[in-house]
N, C-alpha and C. Protein backbone atom coordinates (compact mmCIF):
# COMPACT_ATOMS: atom_id res chain seq x y z
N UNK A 1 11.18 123.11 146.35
CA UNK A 1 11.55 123.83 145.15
C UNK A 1 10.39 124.74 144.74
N UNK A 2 10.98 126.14 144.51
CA UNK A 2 9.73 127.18 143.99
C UNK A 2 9.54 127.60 142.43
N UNK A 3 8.28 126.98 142.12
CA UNK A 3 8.36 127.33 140.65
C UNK A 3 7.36 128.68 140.09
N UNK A 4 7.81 129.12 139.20
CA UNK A 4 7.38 130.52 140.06
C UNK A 4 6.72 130.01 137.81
N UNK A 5 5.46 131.13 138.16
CA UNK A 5 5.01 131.42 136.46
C UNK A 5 4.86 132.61 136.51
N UNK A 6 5.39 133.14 135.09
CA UNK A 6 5.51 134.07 134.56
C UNK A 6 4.98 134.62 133.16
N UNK A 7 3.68 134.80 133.28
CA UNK A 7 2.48 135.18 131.97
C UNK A 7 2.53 133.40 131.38
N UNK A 8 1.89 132.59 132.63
CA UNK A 8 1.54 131.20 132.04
C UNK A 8 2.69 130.24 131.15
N UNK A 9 4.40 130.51 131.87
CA UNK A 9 5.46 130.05 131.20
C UNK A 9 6.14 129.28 132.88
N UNK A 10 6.25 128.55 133.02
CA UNK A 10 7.19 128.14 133.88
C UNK A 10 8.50 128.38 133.69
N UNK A 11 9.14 129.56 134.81
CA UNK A 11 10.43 130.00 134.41
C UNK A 11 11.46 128.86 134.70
N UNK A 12 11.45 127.37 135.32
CA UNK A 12 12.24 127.00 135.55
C UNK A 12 12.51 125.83 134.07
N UNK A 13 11.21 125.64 133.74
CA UNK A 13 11.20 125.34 132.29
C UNK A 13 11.70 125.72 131.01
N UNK A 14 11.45 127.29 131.03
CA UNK A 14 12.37 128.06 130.25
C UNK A 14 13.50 127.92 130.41
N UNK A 15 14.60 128.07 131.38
CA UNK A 15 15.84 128.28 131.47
C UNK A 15 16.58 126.45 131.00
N UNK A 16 15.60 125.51 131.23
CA UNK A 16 15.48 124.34 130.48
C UNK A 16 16.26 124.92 128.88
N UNK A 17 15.37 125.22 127.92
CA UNK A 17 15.52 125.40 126.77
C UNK A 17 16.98 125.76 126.58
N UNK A 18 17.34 125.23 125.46
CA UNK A 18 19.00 126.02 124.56
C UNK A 18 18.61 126.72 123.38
N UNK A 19 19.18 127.82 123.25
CA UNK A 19 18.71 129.36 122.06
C UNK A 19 19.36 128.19 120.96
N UNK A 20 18.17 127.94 119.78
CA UNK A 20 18.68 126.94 118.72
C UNK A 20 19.53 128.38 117.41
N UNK A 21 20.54 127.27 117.05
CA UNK A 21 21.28 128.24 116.21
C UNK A 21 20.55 128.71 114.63
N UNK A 22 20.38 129.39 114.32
CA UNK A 22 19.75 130.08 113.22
C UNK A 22 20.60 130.71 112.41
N UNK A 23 20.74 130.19 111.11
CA UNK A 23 21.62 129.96 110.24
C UNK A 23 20.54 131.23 108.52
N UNK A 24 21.75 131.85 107.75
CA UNK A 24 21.14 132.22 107.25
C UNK A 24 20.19 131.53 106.18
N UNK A 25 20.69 130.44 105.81
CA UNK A 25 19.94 129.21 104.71
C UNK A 25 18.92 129.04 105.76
N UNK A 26 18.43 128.54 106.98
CA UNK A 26 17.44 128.92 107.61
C UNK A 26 16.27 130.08 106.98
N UNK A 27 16.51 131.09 107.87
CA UNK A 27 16.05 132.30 107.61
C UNK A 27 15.89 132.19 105.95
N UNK A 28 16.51 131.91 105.17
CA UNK A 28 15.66 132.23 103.61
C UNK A 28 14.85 131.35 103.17
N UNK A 29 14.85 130.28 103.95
CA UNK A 29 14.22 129.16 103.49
C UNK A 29 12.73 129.03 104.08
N UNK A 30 12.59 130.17 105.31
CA UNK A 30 11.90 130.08 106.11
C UNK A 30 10.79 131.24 105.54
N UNK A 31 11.81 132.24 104.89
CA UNK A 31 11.33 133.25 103.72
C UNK A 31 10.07 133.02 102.38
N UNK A 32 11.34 131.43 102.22
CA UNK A 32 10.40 131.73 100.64
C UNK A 32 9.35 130.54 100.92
N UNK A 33 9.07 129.96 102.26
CA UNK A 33 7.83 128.79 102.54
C UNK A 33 6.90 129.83 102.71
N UNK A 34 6.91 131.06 103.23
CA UNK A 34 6.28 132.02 103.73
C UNK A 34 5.26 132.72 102.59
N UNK A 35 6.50 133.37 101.42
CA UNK A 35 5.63 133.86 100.31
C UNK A 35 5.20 132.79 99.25
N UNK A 36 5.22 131.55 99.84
CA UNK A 36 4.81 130.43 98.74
C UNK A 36 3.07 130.64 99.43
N UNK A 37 3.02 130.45 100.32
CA UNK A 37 1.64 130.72 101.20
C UNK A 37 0.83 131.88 100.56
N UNK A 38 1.70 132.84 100.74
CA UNK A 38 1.16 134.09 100.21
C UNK A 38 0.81 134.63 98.77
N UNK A 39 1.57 133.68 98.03
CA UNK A 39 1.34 133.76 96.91
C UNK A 39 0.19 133.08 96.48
N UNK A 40 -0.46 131.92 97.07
CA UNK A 40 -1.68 131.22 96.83
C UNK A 40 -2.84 131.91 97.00
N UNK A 41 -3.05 132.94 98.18
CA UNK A 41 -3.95 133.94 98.40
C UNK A 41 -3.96 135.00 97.79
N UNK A 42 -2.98 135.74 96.86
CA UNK A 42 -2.91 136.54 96.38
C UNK A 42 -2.91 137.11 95.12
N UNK A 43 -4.20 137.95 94.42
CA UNK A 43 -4.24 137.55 93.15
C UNK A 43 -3.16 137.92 92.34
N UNK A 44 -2.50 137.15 91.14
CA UNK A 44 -1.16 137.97 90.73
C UNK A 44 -1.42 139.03 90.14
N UNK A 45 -2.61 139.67 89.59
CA UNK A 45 -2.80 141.00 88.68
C UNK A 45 -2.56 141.91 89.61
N UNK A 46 -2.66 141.63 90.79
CA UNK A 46 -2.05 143.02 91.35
C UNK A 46 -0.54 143.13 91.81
N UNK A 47 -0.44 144.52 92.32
CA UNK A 47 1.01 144.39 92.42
C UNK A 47 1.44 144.11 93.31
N UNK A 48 0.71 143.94 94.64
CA UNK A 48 1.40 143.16 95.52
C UNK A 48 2.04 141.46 94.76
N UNK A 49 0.84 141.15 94.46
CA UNK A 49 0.71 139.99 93.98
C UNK A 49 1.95 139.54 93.27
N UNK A 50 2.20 140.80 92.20
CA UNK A 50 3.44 140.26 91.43
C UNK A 50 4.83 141.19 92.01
N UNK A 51 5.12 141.41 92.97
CA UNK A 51 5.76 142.02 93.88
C UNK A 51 6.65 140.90 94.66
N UNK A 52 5.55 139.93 95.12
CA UNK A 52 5.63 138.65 95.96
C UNK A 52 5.90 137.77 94.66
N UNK A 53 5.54 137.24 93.74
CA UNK A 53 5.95 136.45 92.33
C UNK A 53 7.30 136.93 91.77
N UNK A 54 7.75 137.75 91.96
CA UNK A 54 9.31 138.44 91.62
C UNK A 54 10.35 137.98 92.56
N UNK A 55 9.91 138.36 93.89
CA UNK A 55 10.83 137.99 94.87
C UNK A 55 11.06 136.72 95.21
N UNK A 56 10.10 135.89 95.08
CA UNK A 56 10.23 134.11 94.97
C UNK A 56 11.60 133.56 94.38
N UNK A 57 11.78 134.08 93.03
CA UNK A 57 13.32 133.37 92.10
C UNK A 57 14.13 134.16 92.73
N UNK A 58 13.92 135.51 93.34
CA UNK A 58 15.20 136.10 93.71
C UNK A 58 15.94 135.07 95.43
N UNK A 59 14.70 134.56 96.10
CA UNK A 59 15.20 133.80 97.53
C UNK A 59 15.46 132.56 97.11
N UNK A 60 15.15 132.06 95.55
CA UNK A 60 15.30 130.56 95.43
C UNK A 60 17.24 130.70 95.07
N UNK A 61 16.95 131.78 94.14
CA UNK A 61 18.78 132.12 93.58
C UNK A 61 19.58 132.26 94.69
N UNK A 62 19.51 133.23 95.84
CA UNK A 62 20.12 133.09 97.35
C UNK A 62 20.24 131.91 97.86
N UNK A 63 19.35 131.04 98.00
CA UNK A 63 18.86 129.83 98.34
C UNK A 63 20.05 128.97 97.43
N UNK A 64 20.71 129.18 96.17
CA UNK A 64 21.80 128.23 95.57
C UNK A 64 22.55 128.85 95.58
N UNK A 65 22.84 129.85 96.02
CA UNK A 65 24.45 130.17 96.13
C UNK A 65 25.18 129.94 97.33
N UNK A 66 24.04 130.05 98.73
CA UNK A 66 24.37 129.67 99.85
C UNK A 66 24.95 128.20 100.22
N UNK A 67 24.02 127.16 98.92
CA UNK A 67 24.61 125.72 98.84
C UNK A 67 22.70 125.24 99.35
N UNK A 68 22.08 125.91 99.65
CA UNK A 68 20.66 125.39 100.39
C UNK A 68 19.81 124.58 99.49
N UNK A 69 19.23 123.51 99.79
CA UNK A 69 18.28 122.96 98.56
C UNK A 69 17.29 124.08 98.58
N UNK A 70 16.67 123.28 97.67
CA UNK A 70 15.13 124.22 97.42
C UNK A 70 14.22 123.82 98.07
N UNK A 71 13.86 123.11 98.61
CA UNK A 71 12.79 122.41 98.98
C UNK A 71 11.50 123.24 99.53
N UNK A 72 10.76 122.68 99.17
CA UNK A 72 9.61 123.14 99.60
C UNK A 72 8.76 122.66 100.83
């Protein structure tokens, strides 16, 4: 059997794997763990800062209409 690598991936390993399904409550949830991070580094007087502090309640509100907890 030939196992061939491809940029340090074993292709017969790869084709192993199943594409996991990604759901949009996913993706927002994956959103607002993201700018929770970002918001700790970032001072709020500026406007990034409160740019990223605005958009937080707007992915938590998506986040309950979809049915998604909040969790952190």
């Amino acid at each position: 059997m030939e196992t061939t690598n491809i940029h340090g991936f074993y292709v017969n390993e790869i084709r192993k794997i199943k594409p996991k399904k990604f759901t949009a409550i996913n993706y927002l949830r994956n959103q607002l763990v993201f700018l929770h991070h970002i918001e700790k580094d970032l001072d709020s007087e500026t406007k990034v800062g409160m740019m990223v502090s605005a958009q937080i309640p707007n992915l938590e509100m998506a986040l309950d209409e979809l049915g998604g907890n909040n969790e952190r």
